[in-house]
N, C-alpha and C. Protein backbone atom coordinates (compact mmCIF):
# COMPACT_ATOMS: atom_id res chain seq x y z
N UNK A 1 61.95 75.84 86.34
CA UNK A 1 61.03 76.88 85.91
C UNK A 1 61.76 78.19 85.58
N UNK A 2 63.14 78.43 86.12
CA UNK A 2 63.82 79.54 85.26
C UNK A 2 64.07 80.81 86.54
N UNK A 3 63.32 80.65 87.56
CA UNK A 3 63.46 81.30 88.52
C UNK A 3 64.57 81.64 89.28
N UNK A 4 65.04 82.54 89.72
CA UNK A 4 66.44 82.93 90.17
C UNK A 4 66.52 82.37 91.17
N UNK A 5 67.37 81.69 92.46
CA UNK A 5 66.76 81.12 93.74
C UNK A 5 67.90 81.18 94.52
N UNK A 6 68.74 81.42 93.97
CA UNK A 6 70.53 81.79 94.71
C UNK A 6 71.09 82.67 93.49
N UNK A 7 71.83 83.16 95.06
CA UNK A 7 73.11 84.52 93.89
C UNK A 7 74.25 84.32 94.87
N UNK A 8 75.46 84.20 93.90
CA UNK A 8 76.96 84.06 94.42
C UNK A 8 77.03 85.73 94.07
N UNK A 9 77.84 86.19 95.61
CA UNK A 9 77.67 87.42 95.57
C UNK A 9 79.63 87.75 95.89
N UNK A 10 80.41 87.80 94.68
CA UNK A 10 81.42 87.87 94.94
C UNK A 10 82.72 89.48 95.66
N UNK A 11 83.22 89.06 96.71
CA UNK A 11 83.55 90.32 97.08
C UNK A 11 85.09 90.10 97.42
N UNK A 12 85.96 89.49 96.39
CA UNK A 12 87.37 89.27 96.91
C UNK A 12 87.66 90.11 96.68
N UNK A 13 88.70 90.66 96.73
CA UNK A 13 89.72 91.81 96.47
C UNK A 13 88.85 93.40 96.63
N UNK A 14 87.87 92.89 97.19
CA UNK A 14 87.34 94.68 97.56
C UNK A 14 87.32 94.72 99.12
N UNK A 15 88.02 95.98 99.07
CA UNK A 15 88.63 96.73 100.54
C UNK A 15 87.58 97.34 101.19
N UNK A 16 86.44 97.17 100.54
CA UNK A 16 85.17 97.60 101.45
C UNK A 16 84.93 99.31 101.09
N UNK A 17 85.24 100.35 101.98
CA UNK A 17 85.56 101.54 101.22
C UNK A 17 84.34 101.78 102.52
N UNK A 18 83.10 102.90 102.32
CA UNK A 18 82.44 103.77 103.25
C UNK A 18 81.36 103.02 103.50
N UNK A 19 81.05 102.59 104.77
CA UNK A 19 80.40 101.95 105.84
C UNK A 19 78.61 101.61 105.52
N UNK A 20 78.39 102.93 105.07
CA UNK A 20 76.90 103.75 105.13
C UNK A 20 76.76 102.62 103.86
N UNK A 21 77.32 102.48 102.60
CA UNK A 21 77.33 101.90 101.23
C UNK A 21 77.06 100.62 101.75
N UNK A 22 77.84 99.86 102.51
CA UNK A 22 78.27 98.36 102.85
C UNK A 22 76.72 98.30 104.07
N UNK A 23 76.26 98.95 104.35
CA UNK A 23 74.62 98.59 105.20
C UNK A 23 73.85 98.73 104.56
N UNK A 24 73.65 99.57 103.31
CA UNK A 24 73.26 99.92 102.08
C UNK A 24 72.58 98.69 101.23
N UNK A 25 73.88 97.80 100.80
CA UNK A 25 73.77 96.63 100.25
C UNK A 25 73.53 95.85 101.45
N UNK A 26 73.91 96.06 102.40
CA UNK A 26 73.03 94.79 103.46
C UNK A 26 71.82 94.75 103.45
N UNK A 27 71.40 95.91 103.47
CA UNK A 27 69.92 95.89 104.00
C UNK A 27 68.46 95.65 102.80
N UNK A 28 69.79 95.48 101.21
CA UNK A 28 68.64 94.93 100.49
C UNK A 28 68.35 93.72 100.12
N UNK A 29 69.26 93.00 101.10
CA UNK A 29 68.96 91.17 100.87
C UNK A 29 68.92 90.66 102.43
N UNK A 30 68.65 91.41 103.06
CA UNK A 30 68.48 90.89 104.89
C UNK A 30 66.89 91.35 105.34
N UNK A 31 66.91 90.02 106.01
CA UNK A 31 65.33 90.29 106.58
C UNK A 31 65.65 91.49 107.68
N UNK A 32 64.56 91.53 107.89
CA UNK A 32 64.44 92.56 109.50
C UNK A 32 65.10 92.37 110.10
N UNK A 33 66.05 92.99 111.27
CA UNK A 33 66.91 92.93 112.08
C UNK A 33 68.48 93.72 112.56
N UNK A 34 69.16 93.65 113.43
CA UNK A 34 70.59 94.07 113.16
C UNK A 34 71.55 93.82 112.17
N UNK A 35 71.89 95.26 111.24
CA UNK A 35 72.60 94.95 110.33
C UNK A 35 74.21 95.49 111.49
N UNK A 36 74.51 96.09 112.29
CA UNK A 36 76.06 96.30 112.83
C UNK A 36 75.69 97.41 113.86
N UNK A 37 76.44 97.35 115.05
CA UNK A 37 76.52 98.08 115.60
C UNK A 37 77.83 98.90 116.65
N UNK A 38 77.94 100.50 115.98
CA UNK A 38 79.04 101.44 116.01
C UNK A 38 79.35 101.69 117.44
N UNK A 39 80.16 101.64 117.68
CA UNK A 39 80.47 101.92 119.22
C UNK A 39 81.80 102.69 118.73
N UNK A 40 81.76 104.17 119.62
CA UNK A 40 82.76 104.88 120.21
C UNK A 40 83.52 105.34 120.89
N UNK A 41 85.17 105.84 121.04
CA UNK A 41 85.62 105.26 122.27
C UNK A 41 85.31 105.49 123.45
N UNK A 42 83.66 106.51 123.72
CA UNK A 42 83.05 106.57 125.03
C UNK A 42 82.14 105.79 125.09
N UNK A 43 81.85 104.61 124.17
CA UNK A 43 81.19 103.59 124.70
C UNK A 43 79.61 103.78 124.19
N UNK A 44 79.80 105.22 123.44
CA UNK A 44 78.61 105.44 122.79
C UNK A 44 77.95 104.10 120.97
N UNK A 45 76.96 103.75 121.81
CA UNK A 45 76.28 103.10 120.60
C UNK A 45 75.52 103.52 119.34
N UNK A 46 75.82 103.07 118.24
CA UNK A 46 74.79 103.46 117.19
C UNK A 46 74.59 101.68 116.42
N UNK A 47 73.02 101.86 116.24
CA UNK A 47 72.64 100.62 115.88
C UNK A 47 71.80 100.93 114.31
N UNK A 48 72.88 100.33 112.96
CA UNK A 48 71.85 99.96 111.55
C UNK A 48 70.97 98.74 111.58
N UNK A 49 69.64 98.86 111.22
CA UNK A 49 68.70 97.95 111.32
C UNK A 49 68.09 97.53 109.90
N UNK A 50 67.57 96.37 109.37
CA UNK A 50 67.51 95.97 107.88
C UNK A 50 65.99 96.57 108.10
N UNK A 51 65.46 96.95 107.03
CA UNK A 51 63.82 97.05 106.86
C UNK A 51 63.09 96.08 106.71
N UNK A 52 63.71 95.00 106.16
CA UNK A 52 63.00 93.49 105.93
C UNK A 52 62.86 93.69 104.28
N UNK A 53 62.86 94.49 103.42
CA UNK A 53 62.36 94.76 102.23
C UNK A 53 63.46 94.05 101.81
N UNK A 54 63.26 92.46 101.36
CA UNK A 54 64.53 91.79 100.93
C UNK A 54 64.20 90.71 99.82
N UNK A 55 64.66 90.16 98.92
CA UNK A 55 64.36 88.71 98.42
C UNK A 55 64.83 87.75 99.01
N UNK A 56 63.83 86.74 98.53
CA UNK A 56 63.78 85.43 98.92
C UNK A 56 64.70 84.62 98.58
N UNK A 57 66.15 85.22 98.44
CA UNK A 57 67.01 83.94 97.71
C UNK A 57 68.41 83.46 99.39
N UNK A 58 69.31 82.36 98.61
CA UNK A 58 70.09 81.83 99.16
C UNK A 58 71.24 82.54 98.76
N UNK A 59 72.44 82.81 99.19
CA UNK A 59 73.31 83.69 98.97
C UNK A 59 74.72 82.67 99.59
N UNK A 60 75.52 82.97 98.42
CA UNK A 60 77.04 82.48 98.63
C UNK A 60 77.83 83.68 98.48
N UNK A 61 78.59 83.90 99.32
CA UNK A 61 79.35 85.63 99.20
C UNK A 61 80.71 84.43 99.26
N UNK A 62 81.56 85.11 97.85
CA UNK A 62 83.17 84.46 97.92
C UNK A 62 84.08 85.41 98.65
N UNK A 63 84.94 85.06 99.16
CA UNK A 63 85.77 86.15 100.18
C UNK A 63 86.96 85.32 99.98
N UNK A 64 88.42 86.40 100.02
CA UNK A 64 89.76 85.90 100.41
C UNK A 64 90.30 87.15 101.06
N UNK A 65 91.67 87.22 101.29
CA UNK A 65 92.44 88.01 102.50
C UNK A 65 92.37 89.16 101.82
N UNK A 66 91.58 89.75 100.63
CA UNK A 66 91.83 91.44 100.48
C UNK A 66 90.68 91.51 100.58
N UNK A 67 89.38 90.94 101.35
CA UNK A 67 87.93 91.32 101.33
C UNK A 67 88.34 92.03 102.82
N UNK A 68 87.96 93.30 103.05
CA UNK A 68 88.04 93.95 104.06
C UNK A 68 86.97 94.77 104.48
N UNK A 69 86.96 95.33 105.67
CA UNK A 69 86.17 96.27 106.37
C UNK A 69 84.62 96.40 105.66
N UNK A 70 83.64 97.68 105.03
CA UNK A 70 82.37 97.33 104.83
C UNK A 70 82.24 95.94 103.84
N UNK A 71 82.95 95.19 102.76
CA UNK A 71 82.81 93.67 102.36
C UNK A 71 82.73 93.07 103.34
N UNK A 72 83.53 92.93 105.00
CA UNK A 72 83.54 92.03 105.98
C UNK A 72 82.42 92.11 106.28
N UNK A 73 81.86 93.55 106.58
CA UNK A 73 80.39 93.47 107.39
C UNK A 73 79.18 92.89 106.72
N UNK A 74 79.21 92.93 105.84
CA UNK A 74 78.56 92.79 104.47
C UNK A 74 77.99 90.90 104.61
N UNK A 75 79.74 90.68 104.78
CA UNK A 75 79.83 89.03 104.16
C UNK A 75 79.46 88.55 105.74
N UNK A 76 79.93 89.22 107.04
CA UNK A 76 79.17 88.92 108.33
C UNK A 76 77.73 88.68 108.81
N UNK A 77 77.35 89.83 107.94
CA UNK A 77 75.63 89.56 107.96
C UNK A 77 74.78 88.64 107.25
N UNK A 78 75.41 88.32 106.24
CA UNK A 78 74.71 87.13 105.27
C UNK A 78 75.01 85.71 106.19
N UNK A 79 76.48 85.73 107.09
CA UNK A 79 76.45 84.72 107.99
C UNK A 79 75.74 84.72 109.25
N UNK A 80 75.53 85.92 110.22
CA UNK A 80 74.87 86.09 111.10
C UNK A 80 73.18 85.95 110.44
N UNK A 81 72.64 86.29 109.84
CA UNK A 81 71.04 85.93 109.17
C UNK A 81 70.87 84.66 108.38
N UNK A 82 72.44 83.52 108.55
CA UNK A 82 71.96 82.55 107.84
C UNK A 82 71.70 82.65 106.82
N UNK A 83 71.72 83.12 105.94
CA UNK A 83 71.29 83.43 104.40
C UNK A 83 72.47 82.26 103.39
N UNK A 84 73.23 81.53 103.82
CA UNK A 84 74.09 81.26 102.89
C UNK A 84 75.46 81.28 103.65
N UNK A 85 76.32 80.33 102.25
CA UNK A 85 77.36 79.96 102.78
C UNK A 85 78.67 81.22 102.26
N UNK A 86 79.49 80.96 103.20
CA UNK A 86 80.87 82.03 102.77
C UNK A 86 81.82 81.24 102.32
N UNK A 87 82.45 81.31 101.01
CA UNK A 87 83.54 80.45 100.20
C UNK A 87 85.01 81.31 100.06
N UNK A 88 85.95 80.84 100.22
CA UNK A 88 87.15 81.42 99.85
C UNK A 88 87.93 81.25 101.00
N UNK A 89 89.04 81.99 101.56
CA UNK A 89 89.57 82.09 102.50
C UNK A 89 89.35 83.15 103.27
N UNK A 90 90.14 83.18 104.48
CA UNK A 90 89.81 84.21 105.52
C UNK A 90 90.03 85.67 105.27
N UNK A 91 89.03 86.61 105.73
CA UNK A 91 89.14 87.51 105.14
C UNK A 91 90.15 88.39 105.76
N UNK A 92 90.35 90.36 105.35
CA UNK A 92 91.85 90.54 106.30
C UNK A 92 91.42 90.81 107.66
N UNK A 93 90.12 91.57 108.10
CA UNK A 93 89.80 91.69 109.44
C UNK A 93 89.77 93.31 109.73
N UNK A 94 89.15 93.61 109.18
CA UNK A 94 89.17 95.13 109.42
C UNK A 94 87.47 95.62 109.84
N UNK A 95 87.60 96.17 111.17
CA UNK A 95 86.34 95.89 112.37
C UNK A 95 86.66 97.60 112.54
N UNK A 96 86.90 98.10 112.51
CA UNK A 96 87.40 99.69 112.61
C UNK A 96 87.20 100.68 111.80
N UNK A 97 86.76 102.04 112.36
CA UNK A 97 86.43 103.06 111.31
C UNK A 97 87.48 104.08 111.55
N UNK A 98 87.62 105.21 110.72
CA UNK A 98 88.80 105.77 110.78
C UNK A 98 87.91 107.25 110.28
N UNK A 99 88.53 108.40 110.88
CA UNK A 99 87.58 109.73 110.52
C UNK A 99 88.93 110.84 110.09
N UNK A 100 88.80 111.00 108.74
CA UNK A 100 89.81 112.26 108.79
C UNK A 100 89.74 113.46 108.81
N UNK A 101 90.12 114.35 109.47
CA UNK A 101 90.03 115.53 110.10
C UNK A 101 91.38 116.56 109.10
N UNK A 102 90.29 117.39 108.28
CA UNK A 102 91.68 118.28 106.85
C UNK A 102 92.25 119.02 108.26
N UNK A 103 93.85 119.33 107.91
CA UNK A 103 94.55 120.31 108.48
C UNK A 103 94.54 121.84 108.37
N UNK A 104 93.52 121.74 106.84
CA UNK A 104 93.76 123.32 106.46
C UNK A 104 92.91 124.28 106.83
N UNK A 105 91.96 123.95 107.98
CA UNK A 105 91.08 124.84 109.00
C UNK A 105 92.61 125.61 109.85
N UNK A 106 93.72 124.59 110.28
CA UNK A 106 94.84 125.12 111.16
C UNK A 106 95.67 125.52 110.17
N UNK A 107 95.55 125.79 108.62
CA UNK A 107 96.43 126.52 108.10
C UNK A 107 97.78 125.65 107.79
N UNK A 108 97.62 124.79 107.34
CA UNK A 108 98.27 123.42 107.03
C UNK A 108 98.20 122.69 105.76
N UNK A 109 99.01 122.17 105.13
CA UNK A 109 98.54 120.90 104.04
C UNK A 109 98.11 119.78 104.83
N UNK A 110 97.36 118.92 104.19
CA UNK A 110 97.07 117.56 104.48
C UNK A 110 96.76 117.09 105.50
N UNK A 111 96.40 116.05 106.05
CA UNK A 111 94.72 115.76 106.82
C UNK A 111 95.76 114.71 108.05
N UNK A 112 94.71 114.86 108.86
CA UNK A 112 95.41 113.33 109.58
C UNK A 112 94.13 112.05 110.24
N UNK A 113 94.46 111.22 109.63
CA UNK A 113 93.28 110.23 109.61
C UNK A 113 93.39 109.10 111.51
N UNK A 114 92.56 109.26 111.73
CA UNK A 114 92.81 108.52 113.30
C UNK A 114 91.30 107.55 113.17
N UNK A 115 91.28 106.59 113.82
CA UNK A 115 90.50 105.61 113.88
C UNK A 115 89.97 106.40 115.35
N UNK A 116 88.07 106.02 115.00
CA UNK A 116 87.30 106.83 116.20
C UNK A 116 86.76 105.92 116.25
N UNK A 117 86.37 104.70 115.63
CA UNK A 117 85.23 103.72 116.10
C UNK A 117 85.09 102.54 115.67
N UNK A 118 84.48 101.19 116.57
CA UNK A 118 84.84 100.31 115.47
C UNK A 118 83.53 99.67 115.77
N UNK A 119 83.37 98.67 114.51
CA UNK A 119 81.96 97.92 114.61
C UNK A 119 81.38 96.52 114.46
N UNK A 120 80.30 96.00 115.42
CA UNK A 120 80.46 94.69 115.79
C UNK A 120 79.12 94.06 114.94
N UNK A 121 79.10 92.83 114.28
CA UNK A 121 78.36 92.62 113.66
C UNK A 121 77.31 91.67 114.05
N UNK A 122 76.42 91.27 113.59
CA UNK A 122 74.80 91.71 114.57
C UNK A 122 75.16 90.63 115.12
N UNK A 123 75.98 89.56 114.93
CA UNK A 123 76.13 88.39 116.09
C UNK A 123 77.27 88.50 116.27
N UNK A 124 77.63 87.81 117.29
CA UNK A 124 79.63 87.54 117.44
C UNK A 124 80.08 88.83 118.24
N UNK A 125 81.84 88.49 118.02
CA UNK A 125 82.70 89.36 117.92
C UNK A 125 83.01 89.98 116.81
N UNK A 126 83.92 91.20 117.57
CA UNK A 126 84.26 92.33 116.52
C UNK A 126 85.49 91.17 115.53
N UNK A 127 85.85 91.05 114.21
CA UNK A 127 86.58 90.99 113.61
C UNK A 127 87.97 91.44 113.14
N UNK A 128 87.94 92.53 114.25
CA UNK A 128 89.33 93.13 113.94
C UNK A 128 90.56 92.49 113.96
N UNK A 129 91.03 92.56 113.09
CA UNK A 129 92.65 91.78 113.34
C UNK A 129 92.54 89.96 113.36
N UNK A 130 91.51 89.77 112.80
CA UNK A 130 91.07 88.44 113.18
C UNK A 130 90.98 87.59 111.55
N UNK A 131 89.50 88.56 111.08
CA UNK A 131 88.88 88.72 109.63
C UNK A 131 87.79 87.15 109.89
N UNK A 132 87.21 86.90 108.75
CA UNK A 132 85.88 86.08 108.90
C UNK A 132 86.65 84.97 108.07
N UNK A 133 86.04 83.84 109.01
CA UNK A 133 86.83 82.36 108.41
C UNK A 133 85.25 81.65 107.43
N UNK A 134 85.65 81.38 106.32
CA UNK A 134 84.86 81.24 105.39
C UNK A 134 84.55 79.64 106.07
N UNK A 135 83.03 79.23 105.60
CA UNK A 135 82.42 77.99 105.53
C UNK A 135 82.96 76.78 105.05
N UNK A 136 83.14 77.34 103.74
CA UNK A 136 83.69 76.67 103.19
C UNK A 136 85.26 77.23 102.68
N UNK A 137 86.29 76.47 103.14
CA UNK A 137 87.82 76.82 102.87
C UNK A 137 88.06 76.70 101.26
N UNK A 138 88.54 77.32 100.57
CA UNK A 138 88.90 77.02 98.89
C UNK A 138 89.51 78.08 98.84
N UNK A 139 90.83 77.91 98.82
CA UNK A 139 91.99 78.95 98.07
C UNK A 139 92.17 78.79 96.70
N UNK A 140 92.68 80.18 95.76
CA UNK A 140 92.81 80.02 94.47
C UNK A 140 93.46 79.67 94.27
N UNK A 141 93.67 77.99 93.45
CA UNK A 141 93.86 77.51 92.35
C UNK A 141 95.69 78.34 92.33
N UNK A 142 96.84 77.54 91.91
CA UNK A 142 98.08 78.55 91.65
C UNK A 142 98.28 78.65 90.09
N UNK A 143 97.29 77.85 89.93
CA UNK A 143 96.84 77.77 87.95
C UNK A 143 96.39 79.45 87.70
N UNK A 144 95.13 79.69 88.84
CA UNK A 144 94.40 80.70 88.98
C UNK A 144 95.25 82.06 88.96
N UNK A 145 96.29 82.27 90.46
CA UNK A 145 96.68 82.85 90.85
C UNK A 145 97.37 83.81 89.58
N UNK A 146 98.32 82.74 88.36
CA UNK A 146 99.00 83.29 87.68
C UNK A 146 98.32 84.24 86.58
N UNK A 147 96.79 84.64 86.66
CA UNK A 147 95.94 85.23 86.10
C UNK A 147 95.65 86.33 86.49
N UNK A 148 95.69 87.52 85.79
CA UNK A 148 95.14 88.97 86.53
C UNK A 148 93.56 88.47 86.76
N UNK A 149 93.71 88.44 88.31
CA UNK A 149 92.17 88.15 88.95
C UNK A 149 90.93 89.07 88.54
N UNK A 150 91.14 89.88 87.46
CA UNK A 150 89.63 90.76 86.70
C UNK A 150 89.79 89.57 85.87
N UNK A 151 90.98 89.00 85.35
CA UNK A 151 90.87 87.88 83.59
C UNK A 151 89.93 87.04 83.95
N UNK A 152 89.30 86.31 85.09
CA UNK A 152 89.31 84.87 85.71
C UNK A 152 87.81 84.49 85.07
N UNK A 153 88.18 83.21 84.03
CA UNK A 153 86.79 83.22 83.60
C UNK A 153 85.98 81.95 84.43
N UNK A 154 84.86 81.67 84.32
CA UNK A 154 84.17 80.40 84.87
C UNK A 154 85.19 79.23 85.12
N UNK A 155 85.91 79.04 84.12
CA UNK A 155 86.35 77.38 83.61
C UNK A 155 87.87 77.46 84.48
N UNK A 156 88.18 79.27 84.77
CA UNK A 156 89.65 79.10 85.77
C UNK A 156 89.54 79.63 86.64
N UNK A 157 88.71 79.72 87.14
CA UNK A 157 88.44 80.07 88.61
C UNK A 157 87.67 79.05 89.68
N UNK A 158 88.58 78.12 90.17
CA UNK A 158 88.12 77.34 91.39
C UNK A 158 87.61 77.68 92.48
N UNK A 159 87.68 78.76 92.67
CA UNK A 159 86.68 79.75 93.91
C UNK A 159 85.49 79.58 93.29
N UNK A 160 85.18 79.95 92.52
CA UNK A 160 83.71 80.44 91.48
C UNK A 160 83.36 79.02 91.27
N UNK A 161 83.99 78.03 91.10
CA UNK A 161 83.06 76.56 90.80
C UNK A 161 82.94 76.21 92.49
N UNK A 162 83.59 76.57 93.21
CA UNK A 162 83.32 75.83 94.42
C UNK A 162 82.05 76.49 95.07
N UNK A 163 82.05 77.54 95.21
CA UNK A 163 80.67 78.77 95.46
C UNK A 163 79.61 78.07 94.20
N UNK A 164 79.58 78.12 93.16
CA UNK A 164 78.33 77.33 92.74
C UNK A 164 78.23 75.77 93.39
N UNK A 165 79.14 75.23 93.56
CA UNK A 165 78.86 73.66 94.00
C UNK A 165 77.65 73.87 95.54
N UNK A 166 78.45 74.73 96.31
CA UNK A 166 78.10 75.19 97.67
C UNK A 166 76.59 76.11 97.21
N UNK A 167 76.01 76.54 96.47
CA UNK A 167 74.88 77.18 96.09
C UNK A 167 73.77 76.44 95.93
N UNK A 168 74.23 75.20 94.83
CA UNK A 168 73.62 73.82 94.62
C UNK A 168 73.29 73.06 96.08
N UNK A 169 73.82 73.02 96.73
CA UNK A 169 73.61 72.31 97.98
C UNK A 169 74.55 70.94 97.69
């Protein structure tokens, strides 16, 4: 009938980037519930929660070792809510937030960045140093590899046919 009913939601080679963005996109394909929760090093909690305002589809998120930090949480929650399978390889594991503080309030150049918090995703353990082991295992292709990974079309990318195979059921 033409209806959309799965989306391969690809996130290799993105480093994730600001936290708030990566719950952002969680929370518009997750039912109700825990999207991650921030703990600081006094043990203080902060909990993101989905609204439920989500579609009805099946979701394949592709991941390999440069999908990091908000992509991890991202590709964690589609596994913790069951929504779908995770394709590619393991991701790098980055469970940690980092806050930089400019120097030039003390009359200084340049900033110094320190990790204040890290965050656990609505099921499991934290991922740090670990990263998320995909469902389904499929490394790229060394046919693939020799391709600037923006070139990679349908027909050479074995990640991307294996995530549709895995979509199909």
């Amino acid at each position: 009938d033409g209806r959309v009913t799965g989306v391969i939601i690809d996130v290799r080679d993105n480093p994730g980037g600001i936290k708030d963005e990566g719950v952002k996109c969680a929370d518009l394909l997750l039912p109700s519930g825990k999207i991650l929760i921030e703990k600081n090093n006094q043990g203080k909690k902060k909990v993101a929660r989905a609204d439920g305002q989500c579609a009805d589809f099946e979701y394949v998120v592709l991941v390999n070792g440069n999908t990091a930090s908000a992509a991890e949480l991202f590709t964690a929650n589609i596994r913790d809510h069951k929504l779908g399978a995770i394709v590619g390889t393991n991701t790098f594991g980055k469970g940690i937030m980092q806050t930089t503080y400019p120097l030039s309030r003390y009359g200084y150049d340049g900033a110094l960045k320190l990790t204040t918090q890290y965050y656990d995703p609505p099921v499991g353990e934290n991922y740090q140093g670990i990263g998320i082991a995909p469902d389904v295992e499929c490394a790229l292709s060394e046919e693939a590899q020799k391709i600037n990974f923006n070139l990679l079309t349908d027909a050479n990318d074995n990640q991307l046919r294996r995530a549709v195979e895995a979509l199909r059921g």
